[in-house]
N, C-alpha and C. Protein backbone atom coordinates (compact mmCIF):
# COMPACT_ATOMS: atom_id res chain seq x y z
N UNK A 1 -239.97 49.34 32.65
CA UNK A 1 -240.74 48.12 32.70
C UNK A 1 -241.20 47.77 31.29
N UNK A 2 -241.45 46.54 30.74
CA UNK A 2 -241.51 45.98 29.53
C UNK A 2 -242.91 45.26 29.94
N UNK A 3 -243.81 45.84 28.76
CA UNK A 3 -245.23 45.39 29.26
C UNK A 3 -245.21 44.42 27.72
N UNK A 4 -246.02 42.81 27.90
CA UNK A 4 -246.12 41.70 27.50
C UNK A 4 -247.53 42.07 26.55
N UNK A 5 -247.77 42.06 25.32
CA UNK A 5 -248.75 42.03 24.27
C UNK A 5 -248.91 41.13 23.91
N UNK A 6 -250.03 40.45 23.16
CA UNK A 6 -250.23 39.49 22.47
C UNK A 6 -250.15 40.13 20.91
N UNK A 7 -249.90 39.57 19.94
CA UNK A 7 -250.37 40.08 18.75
C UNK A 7 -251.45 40.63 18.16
N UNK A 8 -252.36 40.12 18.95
CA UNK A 8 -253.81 40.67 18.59
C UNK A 8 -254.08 41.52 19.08
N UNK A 9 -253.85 41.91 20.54
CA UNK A 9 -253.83 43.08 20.86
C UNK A 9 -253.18 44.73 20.25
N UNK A 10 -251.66 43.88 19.71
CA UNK A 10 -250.78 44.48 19.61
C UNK A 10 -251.48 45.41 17.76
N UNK A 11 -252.05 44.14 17.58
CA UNK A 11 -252.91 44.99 15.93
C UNK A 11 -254.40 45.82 16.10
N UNK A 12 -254.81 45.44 16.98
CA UNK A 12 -255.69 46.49 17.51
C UNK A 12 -255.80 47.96 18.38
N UNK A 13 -254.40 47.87 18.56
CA UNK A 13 -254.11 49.33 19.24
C UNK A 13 -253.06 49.66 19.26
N UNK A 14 -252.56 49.61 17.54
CA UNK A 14 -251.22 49.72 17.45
C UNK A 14 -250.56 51.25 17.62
N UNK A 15 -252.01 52.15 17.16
CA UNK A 15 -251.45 53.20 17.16
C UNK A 15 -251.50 53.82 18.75
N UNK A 16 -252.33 53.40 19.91
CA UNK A 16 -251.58 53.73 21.41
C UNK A 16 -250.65 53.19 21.32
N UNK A 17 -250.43 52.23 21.30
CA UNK A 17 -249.02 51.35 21.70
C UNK A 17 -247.87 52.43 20.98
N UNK A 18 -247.95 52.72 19.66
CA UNK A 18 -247.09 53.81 19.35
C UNK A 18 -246.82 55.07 20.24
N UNK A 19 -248.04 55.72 20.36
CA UNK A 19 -248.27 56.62 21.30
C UNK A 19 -247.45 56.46 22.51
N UNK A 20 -247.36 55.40 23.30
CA UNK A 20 -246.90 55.53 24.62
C UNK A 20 -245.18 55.26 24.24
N UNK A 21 -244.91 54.51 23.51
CA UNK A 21 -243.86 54.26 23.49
C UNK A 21 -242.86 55.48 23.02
N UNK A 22 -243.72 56.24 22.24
CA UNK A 22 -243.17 57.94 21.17
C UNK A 22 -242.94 58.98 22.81
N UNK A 23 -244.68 58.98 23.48
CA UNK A 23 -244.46 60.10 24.49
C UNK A 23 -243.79 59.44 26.44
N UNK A 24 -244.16 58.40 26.20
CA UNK A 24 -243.52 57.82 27.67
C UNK A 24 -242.46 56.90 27.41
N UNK A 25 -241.96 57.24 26.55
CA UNK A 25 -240.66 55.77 26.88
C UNK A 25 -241.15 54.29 26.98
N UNK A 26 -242.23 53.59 26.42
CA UNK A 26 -242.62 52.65 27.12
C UNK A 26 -241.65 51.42 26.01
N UNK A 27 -242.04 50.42 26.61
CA UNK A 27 -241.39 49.14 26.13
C UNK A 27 -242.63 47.76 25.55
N UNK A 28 -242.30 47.29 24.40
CA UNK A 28 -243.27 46.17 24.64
C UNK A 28 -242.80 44.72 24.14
N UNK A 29 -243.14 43.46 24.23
CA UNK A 29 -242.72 42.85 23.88
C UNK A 29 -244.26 41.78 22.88
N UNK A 30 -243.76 42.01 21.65
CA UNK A 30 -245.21 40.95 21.60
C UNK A 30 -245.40 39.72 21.47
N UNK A 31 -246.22 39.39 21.78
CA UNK A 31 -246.27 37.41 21.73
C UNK A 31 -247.42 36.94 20.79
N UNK A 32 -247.29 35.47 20.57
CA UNK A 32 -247.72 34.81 19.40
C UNK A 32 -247.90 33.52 20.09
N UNK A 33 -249.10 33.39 21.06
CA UNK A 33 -249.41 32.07 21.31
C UNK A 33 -248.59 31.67 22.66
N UNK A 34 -248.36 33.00 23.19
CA UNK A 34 -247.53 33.20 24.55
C UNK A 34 -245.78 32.73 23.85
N UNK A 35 -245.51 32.95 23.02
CA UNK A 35 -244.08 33.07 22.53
C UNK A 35 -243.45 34.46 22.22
N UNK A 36 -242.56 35.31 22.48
CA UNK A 36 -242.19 36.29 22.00
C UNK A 36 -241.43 36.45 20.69
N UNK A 37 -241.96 37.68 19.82
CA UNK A 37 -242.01 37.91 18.34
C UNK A 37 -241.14 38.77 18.30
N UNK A 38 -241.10 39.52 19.03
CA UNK A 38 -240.27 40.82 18.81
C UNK A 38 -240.71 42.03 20.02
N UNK A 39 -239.66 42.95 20.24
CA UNK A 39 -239.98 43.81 21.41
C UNK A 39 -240.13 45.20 20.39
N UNK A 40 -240.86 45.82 20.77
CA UNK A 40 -241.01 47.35 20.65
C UNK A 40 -240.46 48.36 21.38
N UNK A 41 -239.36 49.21 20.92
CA UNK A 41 -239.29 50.65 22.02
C UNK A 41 -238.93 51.54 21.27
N UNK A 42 -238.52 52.62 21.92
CA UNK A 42 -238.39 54.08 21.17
C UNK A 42 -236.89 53.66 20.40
N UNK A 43 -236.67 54.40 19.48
CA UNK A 43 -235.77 54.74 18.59
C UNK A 43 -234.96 55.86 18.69
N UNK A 44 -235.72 56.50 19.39
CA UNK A 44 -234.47 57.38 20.50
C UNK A 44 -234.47 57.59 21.59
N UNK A 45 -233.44 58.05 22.45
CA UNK A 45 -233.76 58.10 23.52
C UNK A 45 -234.50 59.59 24.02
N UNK A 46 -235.37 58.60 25.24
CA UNK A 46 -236.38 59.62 25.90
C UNK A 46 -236.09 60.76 26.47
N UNK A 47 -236.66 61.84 26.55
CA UNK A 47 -236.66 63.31 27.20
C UNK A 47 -236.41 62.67 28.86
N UNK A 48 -236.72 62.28 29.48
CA UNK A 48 -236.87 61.90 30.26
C UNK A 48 -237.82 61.45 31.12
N UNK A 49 -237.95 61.53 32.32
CA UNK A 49 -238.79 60.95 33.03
C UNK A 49 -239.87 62.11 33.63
N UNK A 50 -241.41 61.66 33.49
CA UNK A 50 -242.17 63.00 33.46
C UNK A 50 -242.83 62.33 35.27
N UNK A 51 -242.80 63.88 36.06
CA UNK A 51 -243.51 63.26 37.53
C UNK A 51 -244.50 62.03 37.35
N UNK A 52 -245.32 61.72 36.47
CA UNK A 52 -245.94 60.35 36.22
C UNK A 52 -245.21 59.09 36.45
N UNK A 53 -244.49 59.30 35.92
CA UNK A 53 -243.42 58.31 34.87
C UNK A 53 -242.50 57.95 36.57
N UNK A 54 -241.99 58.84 36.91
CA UNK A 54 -241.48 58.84 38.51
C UNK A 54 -242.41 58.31 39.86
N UNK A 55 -242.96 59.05 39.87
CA UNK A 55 -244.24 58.75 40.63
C UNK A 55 -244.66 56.86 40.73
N UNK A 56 -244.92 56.06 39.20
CA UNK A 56 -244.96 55.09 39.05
C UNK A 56 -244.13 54.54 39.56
N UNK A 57 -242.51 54.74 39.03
CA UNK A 57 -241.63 53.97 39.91
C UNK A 57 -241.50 54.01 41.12
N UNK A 58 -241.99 54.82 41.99
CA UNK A 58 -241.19 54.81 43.46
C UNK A 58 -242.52 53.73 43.83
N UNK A 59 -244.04 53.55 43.08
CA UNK A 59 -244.98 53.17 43.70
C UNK A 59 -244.33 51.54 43.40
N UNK A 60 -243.84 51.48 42.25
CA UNK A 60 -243.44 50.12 42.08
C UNK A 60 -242.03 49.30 42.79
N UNK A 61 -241.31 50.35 43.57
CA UNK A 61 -239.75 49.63 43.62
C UNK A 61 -239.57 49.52 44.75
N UNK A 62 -239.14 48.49 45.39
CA UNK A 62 -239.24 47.53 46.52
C UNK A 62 -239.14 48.83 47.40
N UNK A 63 -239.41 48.04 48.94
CA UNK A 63 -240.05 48.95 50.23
C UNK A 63 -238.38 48.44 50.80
N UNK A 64 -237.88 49.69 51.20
CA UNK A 64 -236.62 49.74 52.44
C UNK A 64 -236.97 48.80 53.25
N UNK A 65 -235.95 47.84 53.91
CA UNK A 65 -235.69 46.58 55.05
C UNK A 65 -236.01 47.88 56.13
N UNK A 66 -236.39 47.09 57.68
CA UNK A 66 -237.18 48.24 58.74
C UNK A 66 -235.07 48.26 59.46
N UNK A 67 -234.66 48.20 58.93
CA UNK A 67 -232.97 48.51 59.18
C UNK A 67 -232.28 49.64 58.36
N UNK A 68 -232.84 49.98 57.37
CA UNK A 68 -232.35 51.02 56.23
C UNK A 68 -232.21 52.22 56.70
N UNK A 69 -233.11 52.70 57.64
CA UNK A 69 -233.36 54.01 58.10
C UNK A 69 -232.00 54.45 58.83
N UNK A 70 -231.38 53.21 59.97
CA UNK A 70 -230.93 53.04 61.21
C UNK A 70 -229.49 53.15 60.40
N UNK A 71 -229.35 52.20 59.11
CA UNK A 71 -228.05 52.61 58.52
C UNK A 71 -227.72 53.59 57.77
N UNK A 72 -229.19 54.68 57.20
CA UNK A 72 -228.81 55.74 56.59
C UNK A 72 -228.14 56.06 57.58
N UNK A 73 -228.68 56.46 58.82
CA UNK A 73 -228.24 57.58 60.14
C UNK A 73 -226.67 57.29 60.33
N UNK A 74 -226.41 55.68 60.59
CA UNK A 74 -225.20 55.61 60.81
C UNK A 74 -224.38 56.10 59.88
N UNK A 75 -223.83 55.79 58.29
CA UNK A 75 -223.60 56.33 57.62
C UNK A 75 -223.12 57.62 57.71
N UNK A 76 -224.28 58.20 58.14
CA UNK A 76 -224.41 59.83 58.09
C UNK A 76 -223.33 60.14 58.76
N UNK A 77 -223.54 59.59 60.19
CA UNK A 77 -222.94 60.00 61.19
C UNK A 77 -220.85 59.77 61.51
N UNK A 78 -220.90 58.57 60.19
CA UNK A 78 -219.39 58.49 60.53
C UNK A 78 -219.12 59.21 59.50
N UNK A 79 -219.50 60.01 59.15
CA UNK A 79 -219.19 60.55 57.63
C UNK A 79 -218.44 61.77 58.62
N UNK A 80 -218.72 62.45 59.27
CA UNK A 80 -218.13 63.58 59.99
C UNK A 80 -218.80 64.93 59.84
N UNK A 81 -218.24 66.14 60.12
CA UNK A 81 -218.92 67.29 59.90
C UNK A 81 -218.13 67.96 58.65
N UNK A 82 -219.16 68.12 57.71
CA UNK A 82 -218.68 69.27 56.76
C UNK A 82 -217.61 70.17 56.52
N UNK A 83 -216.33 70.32 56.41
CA UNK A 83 -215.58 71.95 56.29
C UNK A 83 -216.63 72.82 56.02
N UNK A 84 -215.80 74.22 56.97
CA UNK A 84 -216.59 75.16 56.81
C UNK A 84 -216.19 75.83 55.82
N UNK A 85 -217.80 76.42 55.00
CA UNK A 85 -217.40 77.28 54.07
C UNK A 85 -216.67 78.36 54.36
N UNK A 86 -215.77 79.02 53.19
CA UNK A 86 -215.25 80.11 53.26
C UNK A 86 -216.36 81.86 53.11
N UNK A 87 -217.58 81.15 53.04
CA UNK A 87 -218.49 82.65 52.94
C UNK A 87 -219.01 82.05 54.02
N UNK A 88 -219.19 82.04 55.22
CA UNK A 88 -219.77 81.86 56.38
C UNK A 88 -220.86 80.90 56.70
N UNK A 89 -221.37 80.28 55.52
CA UNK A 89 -222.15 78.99 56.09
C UNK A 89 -221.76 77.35 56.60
């Protein structure tokens, strides 16, 4: 997600804004009178994603149709049964 700064903000807390972007991957874009100036992000890529960082997304990313469930199952079900392993499970 790409979070929207103003410039003034963006000079008053430049060094969090560093911070999050160094330890969370974050993104920013800053603006100038509600125009965008330039975006901010890491310069390399991130370690990955920390349970926070996860956690956030599942709270943010759309909710399953009340049909999703009904087509995992189906899915499942034409998929067939497994070969059996050769060590007995």
């Amino acid at each position: 997600m790409i979070t929207r700064v103003s410039a003034t903000e963006a000079v008053r807390t430049f060094s969090e804004l560093l911070n999050r972007i160094r330890y969370r991957g974050e993104e920013f874009v800053v603006e100038r009178a509600g125009e965008p100036i330039c975006r901010m992000t890491p310069a390399a890529p991130t370690k990955g994603l920390s349970l926070r960082d996860l956690a956030s997304l599942l709270r943010e990313a759309p909710r399953p149709d009340a049909g999703y469930a009904s087509d995992v199952r189906r899915a499942a079900r034409s998929q067939g049964r497994p070969p059996r392993l050769p060590w007995g499970r």
